[in-house]
N, C-alpha and C. Protein backbone atom coordinates (compact mmCIF):
# COMPACT_ATOMS: atom_id res chain seq x y z
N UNK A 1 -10.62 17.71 10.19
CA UNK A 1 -10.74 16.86 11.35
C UNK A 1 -11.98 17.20 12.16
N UNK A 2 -12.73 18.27 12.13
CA UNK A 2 -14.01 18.75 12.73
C UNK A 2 -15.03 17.91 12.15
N UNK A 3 -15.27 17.69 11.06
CA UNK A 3 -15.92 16.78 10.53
C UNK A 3 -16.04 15.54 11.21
N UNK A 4 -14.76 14.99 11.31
CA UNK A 4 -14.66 13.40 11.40
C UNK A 4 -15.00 13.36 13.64
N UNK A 5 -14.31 14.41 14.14
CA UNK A 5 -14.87 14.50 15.53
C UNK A 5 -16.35 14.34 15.68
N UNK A 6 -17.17 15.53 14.78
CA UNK A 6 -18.57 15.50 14.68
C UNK A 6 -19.57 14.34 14.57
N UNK A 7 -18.90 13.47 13.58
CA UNK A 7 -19.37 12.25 13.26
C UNK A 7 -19.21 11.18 14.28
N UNK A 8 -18.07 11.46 15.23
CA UNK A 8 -17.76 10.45 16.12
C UNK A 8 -19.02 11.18 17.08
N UNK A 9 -19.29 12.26 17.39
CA UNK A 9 -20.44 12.75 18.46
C UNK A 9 -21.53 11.86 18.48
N UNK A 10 -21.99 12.33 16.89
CA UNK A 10 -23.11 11.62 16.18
C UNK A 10 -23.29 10.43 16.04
N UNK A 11 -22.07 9.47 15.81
CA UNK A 11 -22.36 8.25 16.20
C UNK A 11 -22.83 8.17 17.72
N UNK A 12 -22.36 8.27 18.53
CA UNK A 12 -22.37 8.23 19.86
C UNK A 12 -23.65 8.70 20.52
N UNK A 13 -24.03 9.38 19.92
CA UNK A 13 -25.99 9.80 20.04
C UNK A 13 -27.01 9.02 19.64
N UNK A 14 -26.25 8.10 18.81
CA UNK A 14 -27.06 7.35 17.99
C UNK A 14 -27.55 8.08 16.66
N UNK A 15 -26.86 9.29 16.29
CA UNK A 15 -27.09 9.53 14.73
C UNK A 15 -26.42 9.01 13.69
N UNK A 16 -26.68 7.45 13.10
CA UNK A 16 -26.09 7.19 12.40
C UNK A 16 -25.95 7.61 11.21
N UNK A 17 -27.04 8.16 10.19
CA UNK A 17 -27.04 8.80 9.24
C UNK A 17 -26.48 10.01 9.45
N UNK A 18 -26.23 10.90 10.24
CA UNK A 18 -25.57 12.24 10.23
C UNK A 18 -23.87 12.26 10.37
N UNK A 19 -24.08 10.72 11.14
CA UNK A 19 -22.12 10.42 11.47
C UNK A 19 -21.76 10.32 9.85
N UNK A 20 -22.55 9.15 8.99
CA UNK A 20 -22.58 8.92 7.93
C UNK A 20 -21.91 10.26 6.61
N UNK A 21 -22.85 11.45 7.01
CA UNK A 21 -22.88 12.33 6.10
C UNK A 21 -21.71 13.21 6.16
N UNK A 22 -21.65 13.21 7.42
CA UNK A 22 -20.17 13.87 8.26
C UNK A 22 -18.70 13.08 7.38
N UNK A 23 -19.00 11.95 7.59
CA UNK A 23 -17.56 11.29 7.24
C UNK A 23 -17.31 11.01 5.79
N UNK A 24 -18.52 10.82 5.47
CA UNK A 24 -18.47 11.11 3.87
C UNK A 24 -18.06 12.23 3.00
N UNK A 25 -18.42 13.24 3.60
CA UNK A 25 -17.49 14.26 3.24
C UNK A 25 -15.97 14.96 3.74
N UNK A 26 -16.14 14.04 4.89
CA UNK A 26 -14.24 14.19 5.34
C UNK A 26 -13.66 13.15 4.08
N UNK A 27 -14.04 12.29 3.51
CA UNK A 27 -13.61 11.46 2.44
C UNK A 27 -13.33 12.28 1.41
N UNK A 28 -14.45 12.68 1.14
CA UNK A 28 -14.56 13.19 0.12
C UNK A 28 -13.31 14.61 -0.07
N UNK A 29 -13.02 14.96 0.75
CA UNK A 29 -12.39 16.36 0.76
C UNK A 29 -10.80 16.30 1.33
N UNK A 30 -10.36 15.28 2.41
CA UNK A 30 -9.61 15.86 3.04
C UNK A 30 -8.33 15.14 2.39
N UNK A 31 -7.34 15.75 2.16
CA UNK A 31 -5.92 15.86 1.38
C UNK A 31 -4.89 15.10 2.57
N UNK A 32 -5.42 14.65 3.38
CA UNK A 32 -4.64 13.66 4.75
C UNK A 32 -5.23 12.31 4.35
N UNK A 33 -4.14 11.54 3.70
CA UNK A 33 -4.40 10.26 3.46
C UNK A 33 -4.73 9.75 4.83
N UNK A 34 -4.38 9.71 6.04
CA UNK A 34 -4.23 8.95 7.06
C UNK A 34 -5.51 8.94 7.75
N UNK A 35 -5.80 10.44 7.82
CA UNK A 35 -7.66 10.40 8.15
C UNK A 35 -8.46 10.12 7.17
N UNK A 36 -8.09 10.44 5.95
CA UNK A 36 -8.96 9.45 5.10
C UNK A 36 -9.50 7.94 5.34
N UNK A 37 -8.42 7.40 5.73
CA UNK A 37 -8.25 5.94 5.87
C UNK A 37 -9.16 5.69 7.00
N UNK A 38 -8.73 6.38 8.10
CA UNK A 38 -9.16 5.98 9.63
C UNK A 38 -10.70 6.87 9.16
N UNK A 39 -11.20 7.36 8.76
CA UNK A 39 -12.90 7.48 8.30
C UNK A 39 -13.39 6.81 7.67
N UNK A 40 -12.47 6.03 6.17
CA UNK A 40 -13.22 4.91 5.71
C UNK A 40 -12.95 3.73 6.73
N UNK A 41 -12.57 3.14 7.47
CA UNK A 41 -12.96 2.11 8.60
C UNK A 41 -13.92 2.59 9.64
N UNK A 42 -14.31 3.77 9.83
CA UNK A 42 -15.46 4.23 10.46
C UNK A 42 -17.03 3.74 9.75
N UNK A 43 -16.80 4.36 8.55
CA UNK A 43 -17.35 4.22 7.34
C UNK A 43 -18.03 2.87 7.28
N UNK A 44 -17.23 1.89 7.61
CA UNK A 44 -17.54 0.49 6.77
C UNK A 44 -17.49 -0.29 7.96
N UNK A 45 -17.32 0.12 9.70
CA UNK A 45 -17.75 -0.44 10.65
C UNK A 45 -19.36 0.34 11.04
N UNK A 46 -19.77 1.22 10.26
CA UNK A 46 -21.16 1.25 10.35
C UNK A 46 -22.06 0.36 9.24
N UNK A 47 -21.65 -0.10 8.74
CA UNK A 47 -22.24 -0.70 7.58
C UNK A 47 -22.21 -2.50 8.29
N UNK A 48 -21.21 -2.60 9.21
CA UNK A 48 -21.33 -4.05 9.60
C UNK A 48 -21.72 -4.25 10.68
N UNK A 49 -22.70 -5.21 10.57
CA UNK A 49 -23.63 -5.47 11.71
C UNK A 49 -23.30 -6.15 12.95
């Protein structure tokens, strides 16, 4: 969950690529379907314009 907080920082700074890298690897790793989920809609509301 440090990850996915971090990324919310980083969005919020305007680092989109670092929120990016952040949440991509909370994907990638974390064994909690539920934050999985709620990072890929993070995920794919940065991708839409």
């Amino acid at each position: 969950q440090g990850l996915a907080h971090l990324g919310l920082l980083e969005r919020d700074e305007g680092g989109l690529e670092a929120a990016r890298l952040h949440w991509q690897q909370v994907v990638d790793n974390t064994q909690d379907d539920e934050l999985r989920a709620q990072v890929q809609g993070w995920l794919t509301d940065l991708d839409t314009p």
